[in-house]
Protein backbone atom coordinates (compact mmCIF):
# COMPACT_ATOMS: atom_id res chain seq x y z
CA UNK A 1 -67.95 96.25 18.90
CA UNK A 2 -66.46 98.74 15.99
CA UNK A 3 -68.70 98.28 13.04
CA UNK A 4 -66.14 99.24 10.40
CA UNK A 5 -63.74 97.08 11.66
CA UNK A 6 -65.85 93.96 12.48
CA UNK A 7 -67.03 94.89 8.43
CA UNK A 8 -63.17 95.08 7.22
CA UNK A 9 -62.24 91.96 8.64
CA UNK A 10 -65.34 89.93 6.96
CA UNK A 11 -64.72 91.89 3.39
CA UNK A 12 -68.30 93.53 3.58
CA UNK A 13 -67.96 97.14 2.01
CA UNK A 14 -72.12 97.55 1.80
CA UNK A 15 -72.35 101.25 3.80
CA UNK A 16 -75.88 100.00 4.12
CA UNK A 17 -75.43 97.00 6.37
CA UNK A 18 -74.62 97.75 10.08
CA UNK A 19 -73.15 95.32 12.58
CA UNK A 20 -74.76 96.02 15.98
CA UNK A 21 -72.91 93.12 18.30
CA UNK A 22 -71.93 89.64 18.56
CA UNK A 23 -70.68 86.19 20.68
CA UNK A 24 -69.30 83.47 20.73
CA UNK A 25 -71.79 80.61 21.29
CA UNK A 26 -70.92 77.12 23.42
CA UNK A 27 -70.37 74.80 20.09
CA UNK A 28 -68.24 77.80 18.95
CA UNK A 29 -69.76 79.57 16.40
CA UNK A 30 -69.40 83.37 16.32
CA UNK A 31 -72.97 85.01 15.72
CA UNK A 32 -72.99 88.82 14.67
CA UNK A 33 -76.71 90.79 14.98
CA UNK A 34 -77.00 93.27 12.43
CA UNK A 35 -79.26 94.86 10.13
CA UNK A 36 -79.92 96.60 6.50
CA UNK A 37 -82.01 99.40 5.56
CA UNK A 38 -82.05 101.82 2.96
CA UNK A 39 -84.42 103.75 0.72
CA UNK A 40 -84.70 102.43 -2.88
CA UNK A 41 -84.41 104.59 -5.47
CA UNK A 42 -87.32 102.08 -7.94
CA UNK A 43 -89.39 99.21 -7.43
CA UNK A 44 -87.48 96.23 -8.21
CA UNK A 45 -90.81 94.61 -9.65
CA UNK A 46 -92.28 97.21 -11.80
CA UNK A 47 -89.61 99.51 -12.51
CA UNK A 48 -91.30 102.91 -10.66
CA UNK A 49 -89.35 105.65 -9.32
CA UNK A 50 -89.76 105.85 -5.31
CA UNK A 51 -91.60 109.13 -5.15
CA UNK A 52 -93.12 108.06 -1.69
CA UNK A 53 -94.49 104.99 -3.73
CA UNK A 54 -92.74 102.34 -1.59
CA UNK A 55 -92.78 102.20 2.35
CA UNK A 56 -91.34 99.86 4.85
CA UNK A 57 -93.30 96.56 5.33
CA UNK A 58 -91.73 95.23 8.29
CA UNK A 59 -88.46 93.23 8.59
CA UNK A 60 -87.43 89.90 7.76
CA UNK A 61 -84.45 88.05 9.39
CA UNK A 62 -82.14 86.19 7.25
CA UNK A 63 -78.09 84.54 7.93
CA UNK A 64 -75.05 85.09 6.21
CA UNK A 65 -72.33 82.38 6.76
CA UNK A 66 -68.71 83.77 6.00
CA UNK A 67 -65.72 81.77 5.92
CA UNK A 68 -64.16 80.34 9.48
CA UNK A 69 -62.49 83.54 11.52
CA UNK A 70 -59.32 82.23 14.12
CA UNK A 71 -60.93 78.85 13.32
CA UNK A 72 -64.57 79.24 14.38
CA UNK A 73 -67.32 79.58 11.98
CA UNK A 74 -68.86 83.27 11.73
CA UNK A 75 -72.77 83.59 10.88
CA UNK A 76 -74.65 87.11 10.54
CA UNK A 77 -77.92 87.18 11.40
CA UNK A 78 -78.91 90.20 9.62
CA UNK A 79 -82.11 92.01 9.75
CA UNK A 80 -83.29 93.30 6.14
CA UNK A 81 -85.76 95.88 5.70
CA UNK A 82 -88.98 94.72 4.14
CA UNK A 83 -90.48 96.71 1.27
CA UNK A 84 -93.85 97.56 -0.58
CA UNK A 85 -94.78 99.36 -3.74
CA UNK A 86 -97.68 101.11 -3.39
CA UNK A 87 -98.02 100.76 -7.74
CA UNK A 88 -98.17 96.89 -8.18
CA UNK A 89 -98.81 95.98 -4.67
CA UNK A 90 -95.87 93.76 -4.66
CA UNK A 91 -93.33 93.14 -1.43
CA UNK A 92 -89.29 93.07 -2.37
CA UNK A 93 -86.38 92.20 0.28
CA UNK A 94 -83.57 94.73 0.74
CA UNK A 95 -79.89 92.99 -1.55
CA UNK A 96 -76.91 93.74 -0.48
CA UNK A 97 -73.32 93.12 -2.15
CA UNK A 98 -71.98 90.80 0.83
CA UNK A 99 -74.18 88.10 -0.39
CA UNK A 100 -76.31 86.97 -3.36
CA UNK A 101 -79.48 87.35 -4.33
CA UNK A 102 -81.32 84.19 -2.42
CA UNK A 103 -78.49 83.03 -0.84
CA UNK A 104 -76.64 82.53 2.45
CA UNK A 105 -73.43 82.15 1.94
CA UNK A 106 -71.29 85.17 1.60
CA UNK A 107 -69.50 86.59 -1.83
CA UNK A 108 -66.46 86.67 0.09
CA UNK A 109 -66.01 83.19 0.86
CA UNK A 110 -67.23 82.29 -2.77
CA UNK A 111 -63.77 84.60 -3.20
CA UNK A 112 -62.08 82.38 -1.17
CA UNK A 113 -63.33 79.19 -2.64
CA UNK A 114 -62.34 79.88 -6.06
CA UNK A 115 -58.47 81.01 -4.49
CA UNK A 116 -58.56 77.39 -2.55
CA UNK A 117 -59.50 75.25 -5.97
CA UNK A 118 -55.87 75.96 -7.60
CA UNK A 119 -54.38 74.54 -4.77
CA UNK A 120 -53.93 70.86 -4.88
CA UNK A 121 -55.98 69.69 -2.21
CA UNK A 122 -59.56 67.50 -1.71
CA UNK A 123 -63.14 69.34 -2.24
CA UNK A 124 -63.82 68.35 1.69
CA UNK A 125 -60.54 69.99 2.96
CA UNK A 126 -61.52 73.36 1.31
CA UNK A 127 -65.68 73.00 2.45
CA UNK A 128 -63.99 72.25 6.09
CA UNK A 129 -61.33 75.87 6.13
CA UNK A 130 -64.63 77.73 4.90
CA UNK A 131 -67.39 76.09 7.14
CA UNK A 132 -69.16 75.04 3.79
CA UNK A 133 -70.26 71.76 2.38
CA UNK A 134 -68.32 70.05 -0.47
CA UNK A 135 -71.20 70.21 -2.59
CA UNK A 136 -71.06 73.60 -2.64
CA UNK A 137 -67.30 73.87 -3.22
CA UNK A 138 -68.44 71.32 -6.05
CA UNK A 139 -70.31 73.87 -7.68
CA UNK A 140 -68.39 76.91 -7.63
CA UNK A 141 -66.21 74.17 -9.79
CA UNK A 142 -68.73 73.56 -12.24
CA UNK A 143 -69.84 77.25 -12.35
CA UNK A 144 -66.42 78.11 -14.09
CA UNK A 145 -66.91 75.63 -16.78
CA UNK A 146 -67.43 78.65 -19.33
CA UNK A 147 -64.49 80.34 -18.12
CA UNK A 148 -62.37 77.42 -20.06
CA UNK A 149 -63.97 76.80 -23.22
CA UNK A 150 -61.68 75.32 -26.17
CA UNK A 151 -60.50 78.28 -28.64
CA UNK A 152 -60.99 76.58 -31.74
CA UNK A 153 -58.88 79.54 -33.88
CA UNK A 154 -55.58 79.25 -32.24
CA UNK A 155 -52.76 76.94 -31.88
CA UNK A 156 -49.58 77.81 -30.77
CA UNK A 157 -45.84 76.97 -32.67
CA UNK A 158 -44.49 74.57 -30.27
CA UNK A 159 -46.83 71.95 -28.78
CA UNK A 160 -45.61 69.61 -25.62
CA UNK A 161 -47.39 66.09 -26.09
CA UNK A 162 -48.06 63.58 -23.71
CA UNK A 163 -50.04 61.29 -21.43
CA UNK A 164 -51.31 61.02 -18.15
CA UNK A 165 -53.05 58.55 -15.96
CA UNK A 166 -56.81 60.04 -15.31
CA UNK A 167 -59.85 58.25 -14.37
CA UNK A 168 -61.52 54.89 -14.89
CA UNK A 169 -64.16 56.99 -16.83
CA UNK A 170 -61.71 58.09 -19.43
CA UNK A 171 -61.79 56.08 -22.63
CA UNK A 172 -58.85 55.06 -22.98
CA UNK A 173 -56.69 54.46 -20.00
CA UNK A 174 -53.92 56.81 -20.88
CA UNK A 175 -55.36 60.22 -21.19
CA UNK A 176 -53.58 63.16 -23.81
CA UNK A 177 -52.73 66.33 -22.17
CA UNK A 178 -51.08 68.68 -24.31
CA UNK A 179 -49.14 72.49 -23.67
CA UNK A 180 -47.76 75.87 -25.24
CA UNK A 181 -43.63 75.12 -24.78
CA UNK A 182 -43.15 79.16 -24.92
CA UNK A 183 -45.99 80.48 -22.25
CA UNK A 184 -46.01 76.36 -20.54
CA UNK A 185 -49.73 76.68 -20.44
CA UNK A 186 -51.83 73.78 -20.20
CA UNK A 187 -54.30 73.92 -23.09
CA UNK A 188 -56.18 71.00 -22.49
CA UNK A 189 -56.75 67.68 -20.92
CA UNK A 190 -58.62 64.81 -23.00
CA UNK A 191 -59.83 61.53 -22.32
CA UNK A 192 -58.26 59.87 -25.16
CA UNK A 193 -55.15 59.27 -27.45
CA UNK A 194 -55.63 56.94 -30.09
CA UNK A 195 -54.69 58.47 -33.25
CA UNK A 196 -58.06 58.45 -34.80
CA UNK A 197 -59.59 60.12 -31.78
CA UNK A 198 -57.11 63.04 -32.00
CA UNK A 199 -56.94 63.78 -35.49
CA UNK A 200 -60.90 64.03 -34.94
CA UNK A 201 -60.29 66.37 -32.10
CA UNK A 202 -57.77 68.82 -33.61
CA UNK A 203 -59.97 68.60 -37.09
CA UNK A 204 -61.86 71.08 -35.05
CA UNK A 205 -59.66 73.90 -34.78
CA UNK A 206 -59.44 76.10 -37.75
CA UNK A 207 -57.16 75.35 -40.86
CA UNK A 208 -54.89 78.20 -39.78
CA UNK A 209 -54.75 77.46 -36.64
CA UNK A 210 -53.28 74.09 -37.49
CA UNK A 211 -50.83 75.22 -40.15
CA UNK A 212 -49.21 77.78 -37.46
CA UNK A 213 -47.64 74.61 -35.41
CA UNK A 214 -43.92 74.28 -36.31
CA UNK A 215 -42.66 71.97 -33.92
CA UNK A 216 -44.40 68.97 -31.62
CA UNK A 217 -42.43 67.95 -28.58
CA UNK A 218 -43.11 64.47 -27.53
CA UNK A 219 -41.17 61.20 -26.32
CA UNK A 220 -40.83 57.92 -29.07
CA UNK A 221 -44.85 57.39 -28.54
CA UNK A 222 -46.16 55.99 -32.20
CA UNK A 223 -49.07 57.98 -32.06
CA UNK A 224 -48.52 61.64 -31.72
CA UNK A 225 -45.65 61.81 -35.05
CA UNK A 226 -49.00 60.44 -37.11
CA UNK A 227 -50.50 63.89 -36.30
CA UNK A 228 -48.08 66.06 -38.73
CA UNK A 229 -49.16 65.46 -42.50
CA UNK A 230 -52.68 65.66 -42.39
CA UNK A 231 -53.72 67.52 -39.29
CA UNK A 232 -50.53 70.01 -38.77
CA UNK A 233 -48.98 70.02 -42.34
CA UNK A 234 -46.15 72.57 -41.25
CA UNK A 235 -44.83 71.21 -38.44
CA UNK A 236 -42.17 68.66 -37.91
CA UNK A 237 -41.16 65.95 -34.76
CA UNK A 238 -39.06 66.88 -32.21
CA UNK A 239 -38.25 63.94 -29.47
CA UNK A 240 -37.53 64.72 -25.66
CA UNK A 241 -33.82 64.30 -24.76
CA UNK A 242 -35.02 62.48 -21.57
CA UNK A 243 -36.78 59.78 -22.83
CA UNK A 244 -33.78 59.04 -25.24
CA UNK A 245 -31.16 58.67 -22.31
CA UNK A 246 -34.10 57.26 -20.52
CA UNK A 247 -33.62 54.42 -22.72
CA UNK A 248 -30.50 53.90 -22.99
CA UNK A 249 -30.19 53.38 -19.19
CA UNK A 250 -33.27 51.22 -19.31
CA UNK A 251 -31.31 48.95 -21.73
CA UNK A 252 -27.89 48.97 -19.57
CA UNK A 253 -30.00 48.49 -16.90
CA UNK A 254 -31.59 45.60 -18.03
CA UNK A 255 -28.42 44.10 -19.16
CA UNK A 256 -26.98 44.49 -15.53
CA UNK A 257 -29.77 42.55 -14.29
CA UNK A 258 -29.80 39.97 -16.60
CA UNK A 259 -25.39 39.23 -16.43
CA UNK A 260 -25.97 39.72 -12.34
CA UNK A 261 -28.08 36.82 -12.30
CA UNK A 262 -25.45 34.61 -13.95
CA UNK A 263 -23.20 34.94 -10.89
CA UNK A 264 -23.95 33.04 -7.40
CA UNK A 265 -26.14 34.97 -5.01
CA UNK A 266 -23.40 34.69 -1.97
CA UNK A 267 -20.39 36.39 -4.35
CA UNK A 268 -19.13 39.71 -3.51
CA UNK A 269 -19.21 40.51 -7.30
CA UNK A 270 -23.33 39.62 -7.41
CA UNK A 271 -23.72 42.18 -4.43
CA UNK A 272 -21.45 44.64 -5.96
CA UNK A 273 -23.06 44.60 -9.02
CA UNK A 274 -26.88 44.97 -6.91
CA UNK A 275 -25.83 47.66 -4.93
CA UNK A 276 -23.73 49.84 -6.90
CA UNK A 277 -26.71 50.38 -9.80
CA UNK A 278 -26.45 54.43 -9.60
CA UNK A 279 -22.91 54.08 -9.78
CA UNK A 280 -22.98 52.28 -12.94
CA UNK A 281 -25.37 55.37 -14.47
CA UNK A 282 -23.35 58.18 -13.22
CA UNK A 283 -21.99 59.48 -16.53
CA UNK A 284 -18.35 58.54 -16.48
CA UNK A 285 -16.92 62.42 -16.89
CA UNK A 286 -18.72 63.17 -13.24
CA UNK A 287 -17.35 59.91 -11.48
CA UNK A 288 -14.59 61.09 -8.39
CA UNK A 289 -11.32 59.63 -9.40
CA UNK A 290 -9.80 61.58 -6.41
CA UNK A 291 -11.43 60.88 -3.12
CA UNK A 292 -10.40 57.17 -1.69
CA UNK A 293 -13.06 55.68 0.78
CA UNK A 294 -14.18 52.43 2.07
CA UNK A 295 -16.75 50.42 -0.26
CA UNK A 296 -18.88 47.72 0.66
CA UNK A 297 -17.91 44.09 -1.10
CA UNK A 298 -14.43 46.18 -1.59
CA UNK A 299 -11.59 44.79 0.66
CA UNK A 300 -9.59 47.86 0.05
CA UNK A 301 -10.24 51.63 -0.10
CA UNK A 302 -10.89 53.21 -3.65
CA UNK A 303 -12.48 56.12 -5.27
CA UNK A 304 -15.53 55.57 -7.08
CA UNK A 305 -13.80 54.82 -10.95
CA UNK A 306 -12.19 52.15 -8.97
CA UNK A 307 -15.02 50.69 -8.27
CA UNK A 308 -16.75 51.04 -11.87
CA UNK A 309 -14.04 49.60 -13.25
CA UNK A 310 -13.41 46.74 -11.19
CA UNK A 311 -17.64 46.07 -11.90
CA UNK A 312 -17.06 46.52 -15.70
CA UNK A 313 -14.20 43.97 -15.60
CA UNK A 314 -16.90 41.72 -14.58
CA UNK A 315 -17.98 40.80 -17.90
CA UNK A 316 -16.46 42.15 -21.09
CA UNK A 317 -20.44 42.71 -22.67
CA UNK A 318 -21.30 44.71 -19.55
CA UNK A 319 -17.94 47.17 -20.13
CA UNK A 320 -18.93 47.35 -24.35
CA UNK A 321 -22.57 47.64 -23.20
CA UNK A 322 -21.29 50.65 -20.59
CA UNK A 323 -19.34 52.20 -23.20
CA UNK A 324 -21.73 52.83 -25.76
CA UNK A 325 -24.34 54.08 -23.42
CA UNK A 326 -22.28 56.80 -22.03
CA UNK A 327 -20.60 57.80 -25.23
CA UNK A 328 -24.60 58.43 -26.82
CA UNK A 329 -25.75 60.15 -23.85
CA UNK A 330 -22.54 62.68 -24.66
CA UNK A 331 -23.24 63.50 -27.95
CA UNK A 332 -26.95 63.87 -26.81
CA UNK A 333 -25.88 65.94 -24.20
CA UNK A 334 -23.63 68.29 -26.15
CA UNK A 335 -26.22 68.07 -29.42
CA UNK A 336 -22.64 66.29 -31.69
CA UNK A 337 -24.96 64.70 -34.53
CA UNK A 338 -22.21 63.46 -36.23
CA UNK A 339 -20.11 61.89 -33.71
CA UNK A 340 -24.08 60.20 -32.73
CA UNK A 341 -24.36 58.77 -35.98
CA UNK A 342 -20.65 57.30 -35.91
CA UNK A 343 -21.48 55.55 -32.36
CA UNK A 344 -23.96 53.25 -34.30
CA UNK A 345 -21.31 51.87 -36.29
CA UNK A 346 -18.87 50.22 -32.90
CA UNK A 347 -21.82 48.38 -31.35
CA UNK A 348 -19.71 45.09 -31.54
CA UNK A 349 -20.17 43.05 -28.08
CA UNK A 350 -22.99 44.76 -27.42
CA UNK A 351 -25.88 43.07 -25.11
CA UNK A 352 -28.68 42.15 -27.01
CA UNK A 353 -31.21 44.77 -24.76
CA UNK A 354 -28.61 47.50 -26.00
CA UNK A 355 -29.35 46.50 -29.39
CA UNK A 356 -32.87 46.43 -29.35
CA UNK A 357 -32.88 50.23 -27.43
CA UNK A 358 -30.43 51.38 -30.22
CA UNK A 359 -33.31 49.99 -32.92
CA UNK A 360 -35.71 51.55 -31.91
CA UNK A 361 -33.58 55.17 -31.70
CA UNK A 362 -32.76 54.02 -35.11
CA UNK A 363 -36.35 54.31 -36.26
CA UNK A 364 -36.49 57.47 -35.04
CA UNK A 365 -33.68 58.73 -36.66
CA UNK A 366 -35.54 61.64 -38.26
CA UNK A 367 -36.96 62.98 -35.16
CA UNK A 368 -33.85 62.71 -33.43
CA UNK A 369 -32.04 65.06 -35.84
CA UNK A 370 -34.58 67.41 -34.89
CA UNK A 371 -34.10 67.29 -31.09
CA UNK A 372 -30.14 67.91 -31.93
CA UNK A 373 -30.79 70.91 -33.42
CA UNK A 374 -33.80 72.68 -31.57
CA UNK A 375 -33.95 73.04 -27.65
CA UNK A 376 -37.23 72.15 -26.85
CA UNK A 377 -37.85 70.18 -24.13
CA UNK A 378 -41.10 68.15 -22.20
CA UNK A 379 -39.94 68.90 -19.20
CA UNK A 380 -42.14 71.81 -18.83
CA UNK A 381 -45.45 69.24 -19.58
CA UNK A 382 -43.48 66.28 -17.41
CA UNK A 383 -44.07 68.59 -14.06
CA UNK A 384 -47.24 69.48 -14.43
CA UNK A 385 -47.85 65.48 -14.90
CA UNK A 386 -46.57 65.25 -11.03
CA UNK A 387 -49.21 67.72 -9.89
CA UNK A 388 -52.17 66.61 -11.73
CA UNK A 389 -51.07 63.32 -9.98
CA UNK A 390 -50.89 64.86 -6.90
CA UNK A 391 -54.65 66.27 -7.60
CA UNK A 392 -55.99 63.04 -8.35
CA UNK A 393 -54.10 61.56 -4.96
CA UNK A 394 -55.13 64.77 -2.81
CA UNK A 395 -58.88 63.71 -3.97
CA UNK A 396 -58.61 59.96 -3.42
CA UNK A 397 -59.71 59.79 -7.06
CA UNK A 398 -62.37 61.16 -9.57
CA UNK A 399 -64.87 59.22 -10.69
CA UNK A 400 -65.73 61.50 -13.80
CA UNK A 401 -63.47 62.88 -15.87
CA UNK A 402 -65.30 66.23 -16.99
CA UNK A 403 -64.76 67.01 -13.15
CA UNK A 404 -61.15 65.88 -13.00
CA UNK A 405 -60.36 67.50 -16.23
CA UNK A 406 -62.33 70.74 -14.88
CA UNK A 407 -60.27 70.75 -11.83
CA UNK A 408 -56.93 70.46 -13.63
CA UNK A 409 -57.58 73.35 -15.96
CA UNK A 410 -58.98 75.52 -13.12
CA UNK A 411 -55.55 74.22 -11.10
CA UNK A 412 -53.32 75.58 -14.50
CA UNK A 413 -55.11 78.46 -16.00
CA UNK A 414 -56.89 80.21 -13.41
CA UNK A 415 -54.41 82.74 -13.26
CA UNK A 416 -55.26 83.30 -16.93
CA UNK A 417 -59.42 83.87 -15.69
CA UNK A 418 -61.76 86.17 -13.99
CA UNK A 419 -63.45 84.32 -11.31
CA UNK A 420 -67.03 84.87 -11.71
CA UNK A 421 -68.39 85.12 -7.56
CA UNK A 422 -72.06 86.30 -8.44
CA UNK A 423 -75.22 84.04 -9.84
């Protein structure tokens, strides 16, 4: 067996440790034999120079567990040289950099363990690829607590706002997550979001800190536009552009539903109307007037305006309804302030869940000025909501939310960290 290359493929670089041979054993578990000896330079104890003061005292064997090698687990049962100081007549093991002080398990799979934690899988699916437990992948977590501790004298301009589902443990059952929109960094990840709650939190960072956020990026929540005033006196609302076309096909949605139910469940315009949804929130501009095809509930070939039309002749509130949706979600689209204020004033024939969407835009008529003229987004804040979901589902669920919120931020920002690997 080559001893440099059996130590390059388990990361030891320690000149002092030697790899004499190895095998595989029946349950499968490769077992190296090796050993480490040196001459120390002081006493570890007392401090003394090693002029002939300390001598060998024997050896003492001791494992090493790496992580799994062509999926079997590997295990070095090293031999370390014993020592004794002749000065304070004290007895000290031989260290070596493959492994902590007092430990087993290798600095190299520690390495490894750390690398595994940003991906989005369970603690017992990482222990299992590095033959360790999930306690101890548990606390190389916890170790890199300090690594992510709240800088209390910086905020940056733009701030994405929103909220995620967390864990039972939270205290509220929304938690707010918030981001930098420039660098899309998660900054943090708290259990809370009722206004009082957060202006106590961000009271905490410095005055200056506060005062250099310009712009917060959130959807039509109530909560988060509280924040500017008192807490962040420069900055000013900006909402999402999703969440206000989000709402408008929520309302024409809802409308659909409602006039479909009107009709008899055998018609062909009831099934139409059920099965053709998407159609109906295709934005008319990208609808195919061109292409003729076969359409279910359709005796006759058409292209897809056909069919739109023939569903918005249906009911005359549906078509007004249809109308007004799609000419908002243009000016939104192409940022026309003007011609969105003008659309407020042909609402006539409207449906009543049109109405009430259009209200509510109305009180945010501020914010929405804002969006039209700035092009900040959540989207940035909205993905990382799909894989902090996909942590929490990956883990079956976290019963504490330190350790959920730990995980997250180690998921985000480790690429931002030095991992500690030593004790």
């Amino acid at each position: 067996m080559s001893n440099d290359t059996t130590k390059m493929l388990l990361g030891i670089d320690d000149e002092h440790l030697k790899i004499e041979n190895g095998k595989i054993g029946d349950d499968g578990v490769i077992r190296l034999n090796g050993s480490l000896n040196y001459s120390p330079k002081a006493c570890r104890n007392c401090g003394v120079i090693n002029d002939h003061q300390i001598i060998g005292y024997g050896w003492r064997k001791t494992t090493i567990r790496f992580a799994k090698t062509l999926g079997s687990t590997v295990i070095l049962c090293l031999n370390r040289r014993n020592f004794h100081c002749k000065a304070c007549h004290t007895n000290f093991l031989a260290q070596t950099s493959a492994v902590p002080k007092h430990c087993t398990i290798s600095n190299t799979t520690r390495k490894q363990c750390l690398e595994k934690l940003t991906e989005p899988v369970s603690l017992k699916h990482i222990a299992n690829e590095l033959s360790t437990s999930d306690s101890f992948v548990g606390r190389q977590l916890l170790r890199a607590e300090h690594d992510f501790q709240t800088n209390w004298h910086y905020l940056p301009k733009v701030l994405l706002m929103d909220e995620v589902k967390s864990t039972k443990s939270a205290t509220d059952a929304m938690s707010f997550e918030f981001m930098d929109a420039e660098t899309h960094e998660l900054i943090d990840l708290l259990p809370f979001r009722t206004i009082y709650q957060l202006q106590k939190y961000f009271q905490h960072y410095d005055q200056a800190a506060r005062e250099n956020v310009k712009i917060i990026v959130t959807d039509m929540n109530y909560t988060y536009p509280k924040l500017v005033g008192q807490i962040f006196p420069n900055a000013i609302v900006v909402i999402d552009p999703f969440h206000l076309v989000n709402a408008l096909n929520r309302a024409f949605n809802k409308t659909r539903v409602r006039l479909m139910k009107t009709l008899a469940t055998s018609s062909r315009q009831y099934h139409a109307l059920k099965r053709y949804w998407k159609l109906l929130l295709t934005p008319a501009n990208h609808l195919n007037y061109e292409a003729f095809r076969k359409w279910t509930n359709f005796p006759y070939p058409a292209t897809a305006t056909d069919v739109v039309d023939a569903l918005l002749d249906i009911d005359p509130e549906l078509k007004q309804t249809y109308d007004v949706m799609n000419r908002l979600r243009e000016t939104i689209k192409n940022r026309d302030w003007p011609n969105y204020n003008q659309a407020f004033h042909h609402l006539q024939g409207c449906s009543e869940e049109m109405l009430a969407a259009l209200q509510t835009l109305a009180a945010h008529h501020d914010e929405i000025g804002n969006t039209f003229t700035h092009h900040y987004t959540n989207g940035p804040l909205e993905g990382s909501n799909n894989k902090i979901k996909v942590i929490k589902r990956t883990g079956f669920g976290y019963r504490n939310f330190f350790r959920f919120r730990l995980r997250v931020l180690f998921a985000f920002r480790v690429h931002t960290k030095r991992a500690l690997i030593t004790k």
